[in-house]
Protein backbone atom coordinates (compact mmCIF):
# COMPACT_ATOMS: atom_id res chain seq x y z
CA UNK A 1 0.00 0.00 0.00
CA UNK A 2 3.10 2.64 0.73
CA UNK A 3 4.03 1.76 -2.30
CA UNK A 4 1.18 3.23 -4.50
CA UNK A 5 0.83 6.62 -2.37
CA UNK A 6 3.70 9.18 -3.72
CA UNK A 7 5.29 11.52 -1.39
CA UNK A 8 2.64 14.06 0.43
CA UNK A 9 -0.36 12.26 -0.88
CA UNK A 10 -3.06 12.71 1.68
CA UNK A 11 -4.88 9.50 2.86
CA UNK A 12 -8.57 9.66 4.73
CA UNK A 13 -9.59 6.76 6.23
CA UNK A 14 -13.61 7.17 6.68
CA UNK A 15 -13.99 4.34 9.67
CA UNK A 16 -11.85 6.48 12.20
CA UNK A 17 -12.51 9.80 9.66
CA UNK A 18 -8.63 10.27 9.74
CA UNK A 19 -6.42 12.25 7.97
CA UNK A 20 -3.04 11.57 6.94
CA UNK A 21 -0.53 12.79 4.74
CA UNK A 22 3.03 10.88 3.88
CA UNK A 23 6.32 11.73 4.39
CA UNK A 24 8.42 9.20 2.30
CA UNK A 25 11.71 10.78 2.99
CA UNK A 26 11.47 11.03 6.67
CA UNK A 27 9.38 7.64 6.34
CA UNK A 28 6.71 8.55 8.39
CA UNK A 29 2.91 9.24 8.30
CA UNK A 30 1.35 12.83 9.69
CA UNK A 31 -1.93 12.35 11.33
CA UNK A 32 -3.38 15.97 10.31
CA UNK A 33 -6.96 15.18 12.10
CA UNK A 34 -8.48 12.40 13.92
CA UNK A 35 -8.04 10.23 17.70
CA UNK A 36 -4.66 8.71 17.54
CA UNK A 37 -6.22 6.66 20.62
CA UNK A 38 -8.81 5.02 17.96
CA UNK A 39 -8.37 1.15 17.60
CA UNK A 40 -8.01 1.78 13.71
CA UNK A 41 -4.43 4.08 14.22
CA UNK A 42 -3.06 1.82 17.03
CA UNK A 43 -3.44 -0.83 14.43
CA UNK A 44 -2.19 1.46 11.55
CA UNK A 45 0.58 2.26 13.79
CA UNK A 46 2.21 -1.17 14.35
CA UNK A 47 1.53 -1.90 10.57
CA UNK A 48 3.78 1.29 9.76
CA UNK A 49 6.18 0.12 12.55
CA UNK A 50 6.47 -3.31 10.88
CA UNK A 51 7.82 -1.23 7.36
CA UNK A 52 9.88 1.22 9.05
CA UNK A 53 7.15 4.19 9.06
CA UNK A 54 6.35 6.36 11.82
CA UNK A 55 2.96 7.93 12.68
CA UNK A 56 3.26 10.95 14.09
CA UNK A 57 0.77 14.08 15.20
CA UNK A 58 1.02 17.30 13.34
CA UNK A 59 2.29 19.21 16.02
CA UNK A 60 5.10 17.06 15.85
CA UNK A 61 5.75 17.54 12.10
CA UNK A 62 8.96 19.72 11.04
CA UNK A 63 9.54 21.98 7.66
CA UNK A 64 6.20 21.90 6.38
CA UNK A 65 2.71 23.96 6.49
CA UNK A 66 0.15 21.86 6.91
CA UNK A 67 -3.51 23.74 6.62
């Protein structure tokens, strides 16, 4: 699935209504709204783990505007 989004692609997942957007070259995924608590990102999370992604919160995101 990484492999078909290109870098800063957004990604909403309607079951949590999450929004993401990738990072490839810091290899991690910003969660731009939504509960990082929800079951569906805990699970996300440890799927990203597994291929060397992080999930992180916007707040924590560096050198980029995010609206």
């Amino acid at each position: 699935m990484i492999g078909k989004l290109e870098d800063g692609m957004y990604w909403h997942i309607p079951r949590s209504n999450s929004l993401l957007r990738i990072d490839k070259k810091r290899q991690q995924f910003i969660l731009i709204s939504g509960d990082k608590a929800s079951t569906e990102l805990r699970s996300l999370e440890r799927e990203l783990k597994e291929h060397g992604y992080l999930l992180v919160n916007k707040e924590k995101e560096r050198g980029y505007f995010t609206v």
